[in-house]
Each structure stands twice: as structure tokens, then as C-alpha cells.
N, C-alpha and C. Protein backbone atom coordinates (compact mmCIF):
# COMPACT_ATOMS: atom_id res chain seq x y z
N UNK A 1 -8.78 -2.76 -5.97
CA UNK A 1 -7.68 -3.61 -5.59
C UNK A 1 -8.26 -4.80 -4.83
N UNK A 2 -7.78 -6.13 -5.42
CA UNK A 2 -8.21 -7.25 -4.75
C UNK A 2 -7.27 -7.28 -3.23
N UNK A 3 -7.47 -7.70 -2.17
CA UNK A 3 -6.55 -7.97 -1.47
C UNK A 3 -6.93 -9.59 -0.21
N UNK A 4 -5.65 -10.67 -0.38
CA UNK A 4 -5.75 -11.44 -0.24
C UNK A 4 -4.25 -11.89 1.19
N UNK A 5 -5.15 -12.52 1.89
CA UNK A 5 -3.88 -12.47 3.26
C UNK A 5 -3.10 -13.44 3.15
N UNK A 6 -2.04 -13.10 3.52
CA UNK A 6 -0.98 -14.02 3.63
C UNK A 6 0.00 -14.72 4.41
N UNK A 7 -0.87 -14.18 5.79
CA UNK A 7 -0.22 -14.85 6.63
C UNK A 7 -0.97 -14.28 8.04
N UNK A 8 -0.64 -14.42 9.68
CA UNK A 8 -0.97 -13.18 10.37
C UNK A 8 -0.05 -12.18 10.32
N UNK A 9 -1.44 -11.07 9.66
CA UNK A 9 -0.72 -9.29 9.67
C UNK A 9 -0.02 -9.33 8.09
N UNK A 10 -0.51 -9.95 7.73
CA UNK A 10 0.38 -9.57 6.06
C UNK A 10 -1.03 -9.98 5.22
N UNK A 11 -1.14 -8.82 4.59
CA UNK A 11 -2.17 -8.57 3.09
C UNK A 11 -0.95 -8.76 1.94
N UNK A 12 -1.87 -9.09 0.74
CA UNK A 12 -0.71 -8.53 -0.54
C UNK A 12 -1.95 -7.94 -1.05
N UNK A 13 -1.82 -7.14 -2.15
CA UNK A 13 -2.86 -6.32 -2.77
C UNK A 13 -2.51 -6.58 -4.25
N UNK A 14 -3.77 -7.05 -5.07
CA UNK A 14 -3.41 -7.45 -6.52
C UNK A 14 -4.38 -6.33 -7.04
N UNK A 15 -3.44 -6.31 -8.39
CA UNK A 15 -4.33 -5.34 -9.51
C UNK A 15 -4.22 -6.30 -10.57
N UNK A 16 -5.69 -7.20 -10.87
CA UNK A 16 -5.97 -8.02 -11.66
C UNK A 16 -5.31 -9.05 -10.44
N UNK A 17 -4.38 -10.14 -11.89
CA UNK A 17 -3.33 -10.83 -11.15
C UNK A 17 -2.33 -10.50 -10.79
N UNK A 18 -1.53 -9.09 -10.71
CA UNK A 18 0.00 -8.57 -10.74
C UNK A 18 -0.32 -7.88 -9.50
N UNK A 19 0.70 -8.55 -7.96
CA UNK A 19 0.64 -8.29 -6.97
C UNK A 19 1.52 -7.04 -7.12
N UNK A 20 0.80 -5.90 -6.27
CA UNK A 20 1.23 -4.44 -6.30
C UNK A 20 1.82 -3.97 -5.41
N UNK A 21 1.19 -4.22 -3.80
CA UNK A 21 0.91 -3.49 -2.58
C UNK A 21 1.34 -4.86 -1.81
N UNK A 22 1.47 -4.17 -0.22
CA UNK A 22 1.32 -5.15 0.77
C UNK A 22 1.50 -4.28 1.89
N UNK A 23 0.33 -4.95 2.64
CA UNK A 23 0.08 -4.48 3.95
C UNK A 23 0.67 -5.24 5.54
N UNK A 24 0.92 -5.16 6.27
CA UNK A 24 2.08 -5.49 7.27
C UNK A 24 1.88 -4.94 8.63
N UNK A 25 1.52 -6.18 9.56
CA UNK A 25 0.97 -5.34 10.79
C UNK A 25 2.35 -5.47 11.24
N UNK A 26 2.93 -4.49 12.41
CA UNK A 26 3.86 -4.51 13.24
C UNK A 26 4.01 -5.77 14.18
N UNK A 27 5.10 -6.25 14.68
CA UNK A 27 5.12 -7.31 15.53
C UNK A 27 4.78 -6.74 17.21
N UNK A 28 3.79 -7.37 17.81
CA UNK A 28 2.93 -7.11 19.01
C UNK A 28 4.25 -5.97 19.87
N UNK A 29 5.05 -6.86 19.69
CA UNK A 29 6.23 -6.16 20.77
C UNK A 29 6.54 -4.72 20.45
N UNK A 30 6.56 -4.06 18.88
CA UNK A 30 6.48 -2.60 18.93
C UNK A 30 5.57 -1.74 18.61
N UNK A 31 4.36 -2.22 19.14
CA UNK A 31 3.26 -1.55 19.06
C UNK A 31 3.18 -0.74 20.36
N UNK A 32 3.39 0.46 20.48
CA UNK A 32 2.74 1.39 21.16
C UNK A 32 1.21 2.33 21.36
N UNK A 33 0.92 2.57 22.70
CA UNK A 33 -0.06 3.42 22.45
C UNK A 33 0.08 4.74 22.01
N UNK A 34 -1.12 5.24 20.46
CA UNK A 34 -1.14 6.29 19.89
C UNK A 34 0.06 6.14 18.25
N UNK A 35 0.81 5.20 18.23
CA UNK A 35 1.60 5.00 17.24
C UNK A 35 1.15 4.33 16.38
N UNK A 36 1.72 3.99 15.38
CA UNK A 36 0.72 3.59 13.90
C UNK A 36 1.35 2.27 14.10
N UNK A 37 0.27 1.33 13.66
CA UNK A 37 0.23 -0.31 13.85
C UNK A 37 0.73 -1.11 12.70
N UNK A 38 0.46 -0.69 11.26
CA UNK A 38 0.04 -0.72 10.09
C UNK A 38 1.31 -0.33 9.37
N UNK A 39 2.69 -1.06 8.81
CA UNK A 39 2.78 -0.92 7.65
C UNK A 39 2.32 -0.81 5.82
N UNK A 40 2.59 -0.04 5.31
CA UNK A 40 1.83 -0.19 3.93
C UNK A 40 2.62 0.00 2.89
N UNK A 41 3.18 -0.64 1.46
CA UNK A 41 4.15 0.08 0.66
C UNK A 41 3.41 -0.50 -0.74
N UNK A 42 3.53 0.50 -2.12
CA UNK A 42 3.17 -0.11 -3.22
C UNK A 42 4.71 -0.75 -3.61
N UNK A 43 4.57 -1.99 -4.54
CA UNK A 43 5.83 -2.78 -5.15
C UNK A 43 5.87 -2.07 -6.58
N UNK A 44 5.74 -0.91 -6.78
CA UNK A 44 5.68 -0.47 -8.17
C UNK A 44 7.55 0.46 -8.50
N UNK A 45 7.52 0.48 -9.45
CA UNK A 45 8.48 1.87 -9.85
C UNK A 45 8.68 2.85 -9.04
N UNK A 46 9.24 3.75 -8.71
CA UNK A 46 9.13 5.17 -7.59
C UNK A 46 8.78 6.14 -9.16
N UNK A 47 7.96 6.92 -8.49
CA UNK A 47 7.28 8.51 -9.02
C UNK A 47 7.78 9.35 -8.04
N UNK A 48 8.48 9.97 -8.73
CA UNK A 48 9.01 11.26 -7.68
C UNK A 48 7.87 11.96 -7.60
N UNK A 49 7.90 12.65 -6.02
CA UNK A 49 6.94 12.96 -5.27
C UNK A 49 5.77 12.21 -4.61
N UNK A 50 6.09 11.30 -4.83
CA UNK A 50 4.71 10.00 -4.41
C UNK A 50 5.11 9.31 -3.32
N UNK A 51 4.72 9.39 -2.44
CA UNK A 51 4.97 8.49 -1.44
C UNK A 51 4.76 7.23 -1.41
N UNK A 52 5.65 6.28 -1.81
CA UNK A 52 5.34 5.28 -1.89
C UNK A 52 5.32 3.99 -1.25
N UNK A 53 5.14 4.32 0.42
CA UNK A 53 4.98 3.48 1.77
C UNK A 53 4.55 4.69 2.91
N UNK A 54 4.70 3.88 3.91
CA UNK A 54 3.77 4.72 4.98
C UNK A 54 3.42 3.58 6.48
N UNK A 55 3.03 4.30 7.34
CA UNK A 55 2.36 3.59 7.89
C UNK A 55 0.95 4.02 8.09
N UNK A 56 -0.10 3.20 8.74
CA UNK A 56 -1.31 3.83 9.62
C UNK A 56 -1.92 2.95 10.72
N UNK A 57 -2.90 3.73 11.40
CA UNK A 57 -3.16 3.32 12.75
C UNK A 57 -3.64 1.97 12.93
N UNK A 58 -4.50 1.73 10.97
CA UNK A 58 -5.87 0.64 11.53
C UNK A 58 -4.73 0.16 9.97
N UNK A 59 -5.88 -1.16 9.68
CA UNK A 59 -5.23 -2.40 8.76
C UNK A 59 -6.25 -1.29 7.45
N UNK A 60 -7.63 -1.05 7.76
CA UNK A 60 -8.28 -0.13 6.77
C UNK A 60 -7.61 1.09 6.23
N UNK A 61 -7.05 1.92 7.54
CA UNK A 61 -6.60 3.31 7.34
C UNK A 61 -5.35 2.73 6.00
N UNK A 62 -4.32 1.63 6.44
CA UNK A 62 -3.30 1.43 5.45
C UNK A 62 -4.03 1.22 4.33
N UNK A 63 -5.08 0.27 4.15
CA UNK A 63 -5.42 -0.57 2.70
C UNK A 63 -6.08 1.13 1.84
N UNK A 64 -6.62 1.72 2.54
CA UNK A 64 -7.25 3.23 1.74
C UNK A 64 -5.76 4.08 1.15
N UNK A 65 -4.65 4.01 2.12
CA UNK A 65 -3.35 4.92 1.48
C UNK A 65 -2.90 4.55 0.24
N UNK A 66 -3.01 2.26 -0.08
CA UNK A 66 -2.34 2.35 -0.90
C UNK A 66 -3.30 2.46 -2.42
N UNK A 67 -4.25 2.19 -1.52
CA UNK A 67 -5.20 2.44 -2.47
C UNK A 67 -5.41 4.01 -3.93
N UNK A 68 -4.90 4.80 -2.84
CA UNK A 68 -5.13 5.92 -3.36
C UNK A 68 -3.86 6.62 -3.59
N UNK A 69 -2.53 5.59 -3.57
CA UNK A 69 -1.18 5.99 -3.98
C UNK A 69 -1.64 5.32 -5.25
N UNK A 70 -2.41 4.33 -5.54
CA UNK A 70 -2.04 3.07 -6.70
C UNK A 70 -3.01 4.20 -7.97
N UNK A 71 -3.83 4.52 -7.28
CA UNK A 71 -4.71 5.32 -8.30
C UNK A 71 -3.62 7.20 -8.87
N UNK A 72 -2.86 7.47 -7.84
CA UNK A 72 -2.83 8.64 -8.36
C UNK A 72 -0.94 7.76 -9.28
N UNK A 73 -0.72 7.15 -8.80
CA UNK A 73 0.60 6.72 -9.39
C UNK A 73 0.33 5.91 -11.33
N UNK A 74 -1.00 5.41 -10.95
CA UNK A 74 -1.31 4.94 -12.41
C UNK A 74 -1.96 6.48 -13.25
N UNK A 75 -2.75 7.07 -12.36
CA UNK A 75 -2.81 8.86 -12.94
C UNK A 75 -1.48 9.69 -13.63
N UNK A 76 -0.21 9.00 -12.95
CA UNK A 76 0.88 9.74 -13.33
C UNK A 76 2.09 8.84 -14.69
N UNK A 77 1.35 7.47 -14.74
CA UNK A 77 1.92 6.58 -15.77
C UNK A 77 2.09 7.30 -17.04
N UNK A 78 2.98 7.49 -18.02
CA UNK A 78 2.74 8.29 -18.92
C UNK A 78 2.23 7.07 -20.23
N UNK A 79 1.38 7.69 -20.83
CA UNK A 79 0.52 6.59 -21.61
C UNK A 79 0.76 7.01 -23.05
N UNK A 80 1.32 6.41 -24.31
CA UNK A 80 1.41 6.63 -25.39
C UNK A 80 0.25 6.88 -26.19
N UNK A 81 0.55 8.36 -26.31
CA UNK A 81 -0.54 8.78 -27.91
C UNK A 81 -1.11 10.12 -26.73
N UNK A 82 -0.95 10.31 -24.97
CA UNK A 82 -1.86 10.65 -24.43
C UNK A 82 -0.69 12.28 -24.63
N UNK A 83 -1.88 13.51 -24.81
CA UNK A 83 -0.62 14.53 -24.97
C UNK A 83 -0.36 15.26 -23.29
């Protein structure tokens, strides 16, 4: 996943050119200590059972979740001819 910023605290995350993901820091004022900093959501279809947003602590911890929602959600794409 390419990922390219878009502002302060906002990633978007491209696969190729087709923006997927976006990452989203909280605004200073509701950041607590020990609470997650880091919005994260894929812009795709919903897959039941997939979580498809979240938060996490660090800007990395988010970019790895959607990372590895985008991989198991294209794992679950159903692909013609595949049995």
C-alpha cells in the first residue's frame, strides 16, 4: 500500500491509483493518556466479519491494521473461475 498525506494527521492509502484506506490522527484535545491516538478505516465494501476500521496507539500500529484488513479482505474477494 502506497500511502500519501494529506493534510496534518490524515494519510490516504492507495492500492495502485484507487484510494482504499485512510488514516486519521485524533484532534490534540481528545487525546488521552494510554488511549488510542490513531484512527484507521478501509473505503472498501463491508465483508462480514472483517473489521473494517479501528483505532491504534501509534500512526504505524494503524497503517499495519489496514494493511492487513486490505490483504485478508482482497483474500476474501470472490474471484471468477476460482472454486
Amino acid at each position: 500500500m502506497r500511502w500519501v498525506e494529506t493534510g496534518p494527521g490524515g494519510r490516504q492509502g492507495f492500492s495502485g491509483e484507487k484510494p482504499v484506506a485512510h488514516v486519521l490522527t485524533f484532534h490534540p484535545r481528545d487525546l488521552r493518556p494510554g488511549k488510542p491516538a490513531w484512527e484507521w478505516a478501509l473505503n472498501m465494501p463491508k465483508v462480514p466479519g472483517l473489521e473494517m476500521e479501528g483505532t491504534a496507539a501509534t500512526e504505524a500500529d494503524a497503517k499495519a491494521a489496514v494493511e492487513s484488513v486490505w490483504i485478508a479482505w482482497l483474500d476474501l474477494q470472490p474471484i471468477p473461475g476460482r472454486a
